[in-house]
PDB file of N, CA and C in Angstrom:
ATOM      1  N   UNK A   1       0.840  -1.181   0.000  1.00  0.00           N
ATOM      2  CA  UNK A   1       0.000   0.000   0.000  1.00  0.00           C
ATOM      3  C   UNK A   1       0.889   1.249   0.000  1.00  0.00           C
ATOM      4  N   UNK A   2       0.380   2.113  -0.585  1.00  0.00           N
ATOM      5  CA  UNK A   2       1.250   3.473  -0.828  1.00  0.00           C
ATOM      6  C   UNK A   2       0.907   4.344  -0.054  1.00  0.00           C
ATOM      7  N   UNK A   3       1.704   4.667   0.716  1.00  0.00           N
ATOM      8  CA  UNK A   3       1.645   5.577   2.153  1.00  0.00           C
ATOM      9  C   UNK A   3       1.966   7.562   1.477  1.00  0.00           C
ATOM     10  N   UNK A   4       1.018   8.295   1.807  1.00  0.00           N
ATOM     11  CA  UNK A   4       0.371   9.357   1.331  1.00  0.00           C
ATOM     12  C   UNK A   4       0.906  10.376   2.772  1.00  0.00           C
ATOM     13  N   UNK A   5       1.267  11.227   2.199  1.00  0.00           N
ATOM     14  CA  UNK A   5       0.800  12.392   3.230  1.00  0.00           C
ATOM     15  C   UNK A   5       0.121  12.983   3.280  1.00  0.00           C
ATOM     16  N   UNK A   6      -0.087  13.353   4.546  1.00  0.00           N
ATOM     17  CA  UNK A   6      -1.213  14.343   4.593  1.00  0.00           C
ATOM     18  C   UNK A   6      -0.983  15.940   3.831  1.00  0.00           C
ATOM     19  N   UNK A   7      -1.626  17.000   3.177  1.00  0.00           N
ATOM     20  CA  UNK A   7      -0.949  18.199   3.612  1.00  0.00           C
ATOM     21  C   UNK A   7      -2.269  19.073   2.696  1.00  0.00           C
ATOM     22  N   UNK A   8      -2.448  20.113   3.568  1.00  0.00           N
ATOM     23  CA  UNK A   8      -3.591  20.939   3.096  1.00  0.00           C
ATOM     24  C   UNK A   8      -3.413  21.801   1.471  1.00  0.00           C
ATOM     25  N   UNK A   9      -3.859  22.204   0.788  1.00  0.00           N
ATOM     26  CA  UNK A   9      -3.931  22.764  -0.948  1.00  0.00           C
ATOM     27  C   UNK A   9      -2.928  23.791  -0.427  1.00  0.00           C
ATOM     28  N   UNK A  10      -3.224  24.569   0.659  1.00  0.00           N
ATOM     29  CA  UNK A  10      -2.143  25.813   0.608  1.00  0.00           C
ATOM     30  C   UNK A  10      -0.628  25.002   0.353  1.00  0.00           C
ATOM     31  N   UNK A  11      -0.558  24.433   1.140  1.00  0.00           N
ATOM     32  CA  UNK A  11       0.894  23.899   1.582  1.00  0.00           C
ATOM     33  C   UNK A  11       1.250  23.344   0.280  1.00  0.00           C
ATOM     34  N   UNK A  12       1.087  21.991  -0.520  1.00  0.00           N
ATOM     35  CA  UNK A  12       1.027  22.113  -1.666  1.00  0.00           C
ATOM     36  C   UNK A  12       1.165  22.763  -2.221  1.00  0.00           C
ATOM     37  N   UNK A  13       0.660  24.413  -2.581  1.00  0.00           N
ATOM     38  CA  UNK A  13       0.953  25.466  -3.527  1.00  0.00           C
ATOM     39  C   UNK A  13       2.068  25.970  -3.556  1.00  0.00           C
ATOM     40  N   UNK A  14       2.615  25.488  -2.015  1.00  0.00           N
ATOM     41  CA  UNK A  14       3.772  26.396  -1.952  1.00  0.00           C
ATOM     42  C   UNK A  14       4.953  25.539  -1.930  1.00  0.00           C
ATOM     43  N   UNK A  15       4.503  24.613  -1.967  1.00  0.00           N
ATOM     44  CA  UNK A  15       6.089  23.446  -2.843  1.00  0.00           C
ATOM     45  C   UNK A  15       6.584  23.487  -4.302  1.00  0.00           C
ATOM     46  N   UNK A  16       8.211  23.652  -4.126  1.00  0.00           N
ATOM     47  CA  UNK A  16       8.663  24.168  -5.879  1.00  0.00           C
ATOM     48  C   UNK A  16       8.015  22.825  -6.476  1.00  0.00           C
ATOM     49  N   UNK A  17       8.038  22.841  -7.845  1.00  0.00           N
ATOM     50  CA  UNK A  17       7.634  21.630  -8.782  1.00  0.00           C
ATOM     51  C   UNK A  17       8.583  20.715  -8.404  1.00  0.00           C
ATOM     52  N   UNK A  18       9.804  20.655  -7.436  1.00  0.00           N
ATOM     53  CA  UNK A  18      10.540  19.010  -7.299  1.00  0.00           C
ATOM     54  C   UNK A  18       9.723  18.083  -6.265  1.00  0.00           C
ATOM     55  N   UNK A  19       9.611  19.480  -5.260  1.00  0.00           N
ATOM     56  CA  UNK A  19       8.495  18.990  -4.082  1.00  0.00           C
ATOM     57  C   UNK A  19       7.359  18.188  -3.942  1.00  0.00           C
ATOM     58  N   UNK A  20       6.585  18.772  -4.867  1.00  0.00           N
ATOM     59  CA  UNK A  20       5.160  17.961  -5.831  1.00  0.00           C
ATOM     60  C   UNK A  20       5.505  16.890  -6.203  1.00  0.00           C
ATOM     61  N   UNK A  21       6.798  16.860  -7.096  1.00  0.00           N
ATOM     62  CA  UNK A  21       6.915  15.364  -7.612  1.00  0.00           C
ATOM     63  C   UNK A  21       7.705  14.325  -6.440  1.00  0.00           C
ATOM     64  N   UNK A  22       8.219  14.580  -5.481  1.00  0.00           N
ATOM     65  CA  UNK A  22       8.865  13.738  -4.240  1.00  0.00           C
ATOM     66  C   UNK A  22       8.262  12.716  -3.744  1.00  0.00           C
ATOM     67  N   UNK A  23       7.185  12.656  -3.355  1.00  0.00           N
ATOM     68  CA  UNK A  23       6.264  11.835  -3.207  1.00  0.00           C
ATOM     69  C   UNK A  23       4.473  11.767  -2.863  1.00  0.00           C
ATOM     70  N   UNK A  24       3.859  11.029  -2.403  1.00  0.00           N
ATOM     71  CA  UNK A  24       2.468  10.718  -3.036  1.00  0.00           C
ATOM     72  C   UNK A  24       1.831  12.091  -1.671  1.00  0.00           C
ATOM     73  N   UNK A  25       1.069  12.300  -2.039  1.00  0.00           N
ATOM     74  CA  UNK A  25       0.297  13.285  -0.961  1.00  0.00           C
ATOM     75  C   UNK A  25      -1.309  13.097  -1.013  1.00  0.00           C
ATOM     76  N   UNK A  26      -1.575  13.171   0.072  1.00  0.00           N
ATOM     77  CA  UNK A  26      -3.518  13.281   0.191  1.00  0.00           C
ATOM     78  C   UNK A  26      -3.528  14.409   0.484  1.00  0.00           C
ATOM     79  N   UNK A  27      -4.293  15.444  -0.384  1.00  0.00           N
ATOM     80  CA  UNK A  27      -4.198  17.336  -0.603  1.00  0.00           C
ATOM     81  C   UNK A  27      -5.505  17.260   0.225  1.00  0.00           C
ATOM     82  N   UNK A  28      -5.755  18.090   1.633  1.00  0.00           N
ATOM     83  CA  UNK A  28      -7.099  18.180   1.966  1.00  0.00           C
ATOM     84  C   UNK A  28      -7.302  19.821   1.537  1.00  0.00           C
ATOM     85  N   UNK A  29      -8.785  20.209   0.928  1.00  0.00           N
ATOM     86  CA  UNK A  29      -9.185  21.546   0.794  1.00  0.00           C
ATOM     87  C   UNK A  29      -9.709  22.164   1.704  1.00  0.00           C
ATOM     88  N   UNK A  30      -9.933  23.445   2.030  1.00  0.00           N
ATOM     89  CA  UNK A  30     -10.333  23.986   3.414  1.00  0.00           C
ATOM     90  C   UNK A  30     -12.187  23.456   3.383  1.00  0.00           C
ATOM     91  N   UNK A  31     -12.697  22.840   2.417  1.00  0.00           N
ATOM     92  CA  UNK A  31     -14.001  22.571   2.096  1.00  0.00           C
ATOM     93  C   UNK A  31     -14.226  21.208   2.353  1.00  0.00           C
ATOM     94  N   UNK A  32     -13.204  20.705   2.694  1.00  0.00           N
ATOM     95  CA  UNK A  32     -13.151  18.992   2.996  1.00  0.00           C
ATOM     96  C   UNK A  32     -12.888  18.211   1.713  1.00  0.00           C
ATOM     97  N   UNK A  33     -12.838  18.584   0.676  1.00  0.00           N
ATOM     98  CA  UNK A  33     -12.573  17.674  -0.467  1.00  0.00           C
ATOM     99  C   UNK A  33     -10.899  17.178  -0.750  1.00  0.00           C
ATOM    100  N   UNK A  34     -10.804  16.136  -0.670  1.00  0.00           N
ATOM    101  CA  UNK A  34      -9.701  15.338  -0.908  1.00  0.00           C
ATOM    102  C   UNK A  34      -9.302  14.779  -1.831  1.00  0.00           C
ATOM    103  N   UNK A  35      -8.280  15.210  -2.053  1.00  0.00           N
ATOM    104  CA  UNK A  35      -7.579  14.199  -3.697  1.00  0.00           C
ATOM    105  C   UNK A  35      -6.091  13.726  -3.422  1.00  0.00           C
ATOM    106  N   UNK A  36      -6.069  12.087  -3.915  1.00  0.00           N
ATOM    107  CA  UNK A  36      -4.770  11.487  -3.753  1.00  0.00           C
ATOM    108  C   UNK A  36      -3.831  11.847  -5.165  1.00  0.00           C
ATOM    109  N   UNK A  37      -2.662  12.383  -4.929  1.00  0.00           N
ATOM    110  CA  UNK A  37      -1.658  12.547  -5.895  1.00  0.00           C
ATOM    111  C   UNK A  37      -0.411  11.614  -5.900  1.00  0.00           C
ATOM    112  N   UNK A  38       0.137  11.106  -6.995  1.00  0.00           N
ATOM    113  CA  UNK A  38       1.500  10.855  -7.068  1.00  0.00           C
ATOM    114  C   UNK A  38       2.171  11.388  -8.496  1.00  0.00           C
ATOM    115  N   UNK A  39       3.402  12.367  -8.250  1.00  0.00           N
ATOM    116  CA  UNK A  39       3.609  13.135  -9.386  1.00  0.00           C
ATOM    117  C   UNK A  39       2.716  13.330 -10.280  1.00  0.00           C
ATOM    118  N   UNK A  40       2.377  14.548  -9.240  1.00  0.00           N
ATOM    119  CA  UNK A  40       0.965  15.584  -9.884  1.00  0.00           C
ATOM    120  C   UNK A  40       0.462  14.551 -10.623  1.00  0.00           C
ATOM    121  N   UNK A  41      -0.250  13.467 -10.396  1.00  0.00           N
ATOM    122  CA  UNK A  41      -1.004  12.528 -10.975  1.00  0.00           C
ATOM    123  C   UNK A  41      -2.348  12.341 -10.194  1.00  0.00           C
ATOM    124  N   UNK A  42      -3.226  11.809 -10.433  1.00  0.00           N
ATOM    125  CA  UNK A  42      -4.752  11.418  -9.508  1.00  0.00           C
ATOM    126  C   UNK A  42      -4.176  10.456  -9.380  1.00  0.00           C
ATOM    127  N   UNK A  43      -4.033   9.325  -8.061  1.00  0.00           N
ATOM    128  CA  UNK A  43      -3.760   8.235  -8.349  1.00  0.00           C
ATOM    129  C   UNK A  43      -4.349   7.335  -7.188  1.00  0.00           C
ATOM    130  N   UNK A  44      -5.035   6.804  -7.045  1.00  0.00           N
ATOM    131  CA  UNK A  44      -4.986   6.094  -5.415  1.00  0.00           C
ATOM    132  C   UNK A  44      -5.776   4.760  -5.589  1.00  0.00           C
ATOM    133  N   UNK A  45      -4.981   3.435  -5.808  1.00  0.00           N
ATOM    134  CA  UNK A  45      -5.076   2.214  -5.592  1.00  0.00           C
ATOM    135  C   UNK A  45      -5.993   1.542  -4.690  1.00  0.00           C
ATOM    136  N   UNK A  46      -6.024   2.590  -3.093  1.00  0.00           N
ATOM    137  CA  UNK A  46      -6.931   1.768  -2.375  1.00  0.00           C
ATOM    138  C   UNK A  46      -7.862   2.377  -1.525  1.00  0.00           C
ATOM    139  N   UNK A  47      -8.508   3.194  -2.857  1.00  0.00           N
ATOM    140  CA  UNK A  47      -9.782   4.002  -2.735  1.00  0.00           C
ATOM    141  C   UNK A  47      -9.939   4.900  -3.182  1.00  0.00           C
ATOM    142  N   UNK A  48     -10.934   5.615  -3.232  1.00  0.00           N
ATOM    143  CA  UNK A  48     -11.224   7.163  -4.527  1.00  0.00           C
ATOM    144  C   UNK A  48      -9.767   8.198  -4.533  1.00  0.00           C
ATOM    145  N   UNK A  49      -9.647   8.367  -5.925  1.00  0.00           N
ATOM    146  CA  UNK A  49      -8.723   9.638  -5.654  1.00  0.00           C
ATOM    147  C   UNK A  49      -9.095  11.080  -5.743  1.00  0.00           C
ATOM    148  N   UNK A  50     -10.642  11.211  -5.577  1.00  0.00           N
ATOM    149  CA  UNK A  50     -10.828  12.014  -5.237  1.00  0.00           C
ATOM    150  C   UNK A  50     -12.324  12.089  -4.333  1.00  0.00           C
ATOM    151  N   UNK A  51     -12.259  12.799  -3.444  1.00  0.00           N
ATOM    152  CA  UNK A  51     -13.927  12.640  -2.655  1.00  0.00           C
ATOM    153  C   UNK A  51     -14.089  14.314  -2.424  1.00  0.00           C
ATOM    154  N   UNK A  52     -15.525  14.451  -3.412  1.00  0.00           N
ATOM    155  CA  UNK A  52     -15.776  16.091  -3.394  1.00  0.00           C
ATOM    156  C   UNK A  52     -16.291  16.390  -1.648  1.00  0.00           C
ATOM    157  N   UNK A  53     -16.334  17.794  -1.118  1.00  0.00           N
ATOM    158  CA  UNK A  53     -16.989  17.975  -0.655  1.00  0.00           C
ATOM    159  C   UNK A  53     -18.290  17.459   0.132  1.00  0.00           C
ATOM    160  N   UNK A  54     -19.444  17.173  -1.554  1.00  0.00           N
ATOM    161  CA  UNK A  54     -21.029  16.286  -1.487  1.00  0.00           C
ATOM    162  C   UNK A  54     -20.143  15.215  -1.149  1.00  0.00           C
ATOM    163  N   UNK A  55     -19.510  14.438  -1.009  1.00  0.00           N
ATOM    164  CA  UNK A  55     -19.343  12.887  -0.578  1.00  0.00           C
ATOM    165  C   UNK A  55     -19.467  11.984  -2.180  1.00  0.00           C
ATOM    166  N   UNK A  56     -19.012  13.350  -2.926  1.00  0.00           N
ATOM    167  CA  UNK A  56     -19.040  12.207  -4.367  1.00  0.00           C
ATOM    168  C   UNK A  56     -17.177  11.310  -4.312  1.00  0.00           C
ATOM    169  N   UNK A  57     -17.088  10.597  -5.173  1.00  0.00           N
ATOM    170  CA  UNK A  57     -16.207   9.623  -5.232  1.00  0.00           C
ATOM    171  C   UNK A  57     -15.720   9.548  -6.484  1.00  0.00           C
ATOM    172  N   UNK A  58     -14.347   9.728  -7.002  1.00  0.00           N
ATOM    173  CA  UNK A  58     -13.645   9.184  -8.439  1.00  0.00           C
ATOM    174  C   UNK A  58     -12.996   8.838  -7.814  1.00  0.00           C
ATOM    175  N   UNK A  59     -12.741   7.938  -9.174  1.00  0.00           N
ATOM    176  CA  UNK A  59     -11.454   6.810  -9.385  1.00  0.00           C
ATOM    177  C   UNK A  59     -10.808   6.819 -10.498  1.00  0.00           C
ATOM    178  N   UNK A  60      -9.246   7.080  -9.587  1.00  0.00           N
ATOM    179  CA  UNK A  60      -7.975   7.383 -10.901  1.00  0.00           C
ATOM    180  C   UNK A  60      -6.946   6.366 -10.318  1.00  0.00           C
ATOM    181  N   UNK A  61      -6.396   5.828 -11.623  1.00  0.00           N
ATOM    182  CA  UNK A  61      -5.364   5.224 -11.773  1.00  0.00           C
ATOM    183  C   UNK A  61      -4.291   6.191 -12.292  1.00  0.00           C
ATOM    184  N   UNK A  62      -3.005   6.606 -12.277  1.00  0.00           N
ATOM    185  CA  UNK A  62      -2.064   7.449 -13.102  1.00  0.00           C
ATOM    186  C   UNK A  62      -2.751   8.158 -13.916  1.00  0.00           C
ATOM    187  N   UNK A  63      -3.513   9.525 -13.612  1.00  0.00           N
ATOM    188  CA  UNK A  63      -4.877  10.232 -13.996  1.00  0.00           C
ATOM    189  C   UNK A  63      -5.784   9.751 -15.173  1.00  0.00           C
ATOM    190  N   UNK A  64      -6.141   8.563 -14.709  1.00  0.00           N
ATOM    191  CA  UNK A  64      -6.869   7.783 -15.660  1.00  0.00           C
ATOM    192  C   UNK A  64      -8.242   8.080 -14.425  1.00  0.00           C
ATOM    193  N   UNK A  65      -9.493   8.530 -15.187  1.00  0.00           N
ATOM    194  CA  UNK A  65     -10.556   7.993 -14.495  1.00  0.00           C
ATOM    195  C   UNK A  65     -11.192   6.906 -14.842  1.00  0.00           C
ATOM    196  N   UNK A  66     -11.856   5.976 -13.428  1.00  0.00           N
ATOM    197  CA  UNK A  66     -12.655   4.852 -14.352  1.00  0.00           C
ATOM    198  C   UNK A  66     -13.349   4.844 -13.375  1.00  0.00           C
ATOM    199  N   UNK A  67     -14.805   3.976 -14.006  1.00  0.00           N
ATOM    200  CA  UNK A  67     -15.856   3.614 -12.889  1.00  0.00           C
ATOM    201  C   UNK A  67     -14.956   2.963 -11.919  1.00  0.00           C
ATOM    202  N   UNK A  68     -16.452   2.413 -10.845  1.00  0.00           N
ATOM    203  CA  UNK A  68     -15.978   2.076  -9.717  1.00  0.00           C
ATOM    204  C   UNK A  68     -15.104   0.128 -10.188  1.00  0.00           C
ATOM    205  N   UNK A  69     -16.155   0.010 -11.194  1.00  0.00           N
ATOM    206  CA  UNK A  69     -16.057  -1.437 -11.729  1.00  0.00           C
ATOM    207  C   UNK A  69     -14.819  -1.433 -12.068  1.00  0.00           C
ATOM    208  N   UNK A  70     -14.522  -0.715 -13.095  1.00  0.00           N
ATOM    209  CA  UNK A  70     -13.093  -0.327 -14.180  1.00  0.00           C
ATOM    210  C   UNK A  70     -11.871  -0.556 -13.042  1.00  0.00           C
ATOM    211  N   UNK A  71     -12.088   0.558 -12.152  1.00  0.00           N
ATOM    212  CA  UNK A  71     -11.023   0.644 -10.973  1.00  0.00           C
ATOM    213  C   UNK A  71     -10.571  -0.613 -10.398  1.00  0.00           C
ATOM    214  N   UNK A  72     -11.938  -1.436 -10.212  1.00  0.00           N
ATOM    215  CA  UNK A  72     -11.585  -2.612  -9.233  1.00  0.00           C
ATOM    216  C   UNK A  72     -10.207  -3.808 -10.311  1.00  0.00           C
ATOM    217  N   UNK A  73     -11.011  -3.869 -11.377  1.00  0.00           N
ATOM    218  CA  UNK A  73     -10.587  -4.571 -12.212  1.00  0.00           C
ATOM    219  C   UNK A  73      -9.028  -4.124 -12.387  1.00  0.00           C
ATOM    220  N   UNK A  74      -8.929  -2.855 -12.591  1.00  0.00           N
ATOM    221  CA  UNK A  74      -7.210  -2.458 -12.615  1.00  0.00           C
ATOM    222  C   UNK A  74      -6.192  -2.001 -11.388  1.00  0.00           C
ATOM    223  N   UNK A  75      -6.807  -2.068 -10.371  1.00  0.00           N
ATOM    224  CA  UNK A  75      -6.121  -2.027  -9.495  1.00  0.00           C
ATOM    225  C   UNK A  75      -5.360  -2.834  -9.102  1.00  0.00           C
ATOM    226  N   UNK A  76      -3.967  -2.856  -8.614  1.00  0.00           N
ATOM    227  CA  UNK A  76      -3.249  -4.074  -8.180  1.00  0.00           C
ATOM    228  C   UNK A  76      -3.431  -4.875  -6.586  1.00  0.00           C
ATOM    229  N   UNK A  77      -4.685  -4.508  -5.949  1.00  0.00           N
ATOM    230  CA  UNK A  77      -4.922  -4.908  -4.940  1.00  0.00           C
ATOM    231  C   UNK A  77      -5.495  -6.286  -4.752  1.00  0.00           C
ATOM    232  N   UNK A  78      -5.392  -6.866  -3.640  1.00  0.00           N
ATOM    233  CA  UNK A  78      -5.575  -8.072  -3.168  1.00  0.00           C
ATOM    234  C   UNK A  78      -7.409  -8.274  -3.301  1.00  0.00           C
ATOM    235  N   UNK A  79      -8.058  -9.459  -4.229  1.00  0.00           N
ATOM    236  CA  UNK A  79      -9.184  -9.635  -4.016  1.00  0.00           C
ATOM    237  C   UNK A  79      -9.622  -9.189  -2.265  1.00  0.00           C
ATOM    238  N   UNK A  80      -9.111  -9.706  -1.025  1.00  0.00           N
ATOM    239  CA  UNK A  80      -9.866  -9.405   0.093  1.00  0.00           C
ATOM    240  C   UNK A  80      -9.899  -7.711   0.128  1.00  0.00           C
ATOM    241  N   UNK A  81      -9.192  -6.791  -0.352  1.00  0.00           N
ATOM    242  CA  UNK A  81      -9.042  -5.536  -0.373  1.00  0.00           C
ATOM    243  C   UNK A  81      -9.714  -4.953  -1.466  1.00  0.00           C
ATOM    244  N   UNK A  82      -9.960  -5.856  -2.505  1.00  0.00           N
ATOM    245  CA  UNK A  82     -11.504  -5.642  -3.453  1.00  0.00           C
ATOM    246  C   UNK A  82     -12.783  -5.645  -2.814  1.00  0.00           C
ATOM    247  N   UNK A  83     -13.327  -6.491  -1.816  1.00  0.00           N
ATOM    248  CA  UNK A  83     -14.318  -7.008  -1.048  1.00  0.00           C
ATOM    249  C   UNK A  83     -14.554  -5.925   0.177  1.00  0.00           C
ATOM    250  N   UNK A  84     -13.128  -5.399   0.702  1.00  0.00           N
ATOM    251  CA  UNK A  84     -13.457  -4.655   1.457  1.00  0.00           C
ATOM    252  C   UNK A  84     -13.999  -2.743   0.765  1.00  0.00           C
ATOM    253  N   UNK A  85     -13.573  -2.583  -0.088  1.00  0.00           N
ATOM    254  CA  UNK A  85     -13.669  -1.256  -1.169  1.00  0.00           C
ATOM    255  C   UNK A  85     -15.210  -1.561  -1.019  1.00  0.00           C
ATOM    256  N   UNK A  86     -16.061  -2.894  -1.729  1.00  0.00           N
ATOM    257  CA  UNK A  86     -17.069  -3.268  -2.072  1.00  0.00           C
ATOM    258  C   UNK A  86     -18.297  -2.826  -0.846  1.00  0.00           C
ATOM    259  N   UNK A  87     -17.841  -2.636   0.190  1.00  0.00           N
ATOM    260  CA  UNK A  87     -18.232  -2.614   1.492  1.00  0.00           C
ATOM    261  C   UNK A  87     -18.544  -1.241   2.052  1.00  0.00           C
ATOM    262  N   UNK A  88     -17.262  -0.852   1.927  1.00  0.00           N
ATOM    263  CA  UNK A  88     -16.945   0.646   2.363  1.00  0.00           C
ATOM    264  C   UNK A  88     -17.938   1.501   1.268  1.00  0.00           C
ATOM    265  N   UNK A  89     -17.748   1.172   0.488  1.00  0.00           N
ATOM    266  CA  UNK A  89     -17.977   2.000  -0.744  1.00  0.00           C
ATOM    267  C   UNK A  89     -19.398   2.149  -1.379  1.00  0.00           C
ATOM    268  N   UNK A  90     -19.792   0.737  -1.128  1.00  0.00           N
ATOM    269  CA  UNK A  90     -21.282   0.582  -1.302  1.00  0.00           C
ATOM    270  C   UNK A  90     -21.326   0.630  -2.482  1.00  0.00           C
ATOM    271  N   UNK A  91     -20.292  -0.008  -3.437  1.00  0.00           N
ATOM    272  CA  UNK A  91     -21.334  -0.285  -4.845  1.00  0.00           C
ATOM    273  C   UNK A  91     -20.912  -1.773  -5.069  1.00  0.00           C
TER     274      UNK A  91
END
């Protein structure tokens, strides 16, 4: 599993472009909306890489969006970590 930092949009803004690309970050907005990055990419394997505000949900692979289906299917995660997404996620 790919371990993310935390760090709010400001903070982010204010990292030079090597910073951004260093490693994976979970960007929180002062609005609650969250998006997983890895070199400035959408990316997050083991769960939405992005959750608006409303409690909506995408799914990116290396800024690929795909349904929830698409995602499961290309993700490199463990069927029991498919089952659990299935759960959490409610579809």
């Amino acid at each position: 599993m790919i371990k993310y930092t935390n760090i709010s949009i400001n903070e982010y803004i204010s990292f030079p472009e090597k910073e951004k690309k260093a490693k994976p970050y979970c960007i929180e907005y002062s609005n609650g909306t969250k998006k997983w990055i890895i070199n400035r990419k959408l990316h997050h394997e083991d769960g939405p890489a992005i959750i608006w505000d409303d409690g909506s949900k995408f799914w990116y692979l290396n800024d690929i969006e795909y349904s929830f289906e698409e995602f499961l299917e290309k993700t490199p995660i463990s069927d029991e970590e498919k089952i659990f997404l299935r759960f959490k996620y409610g579809n």
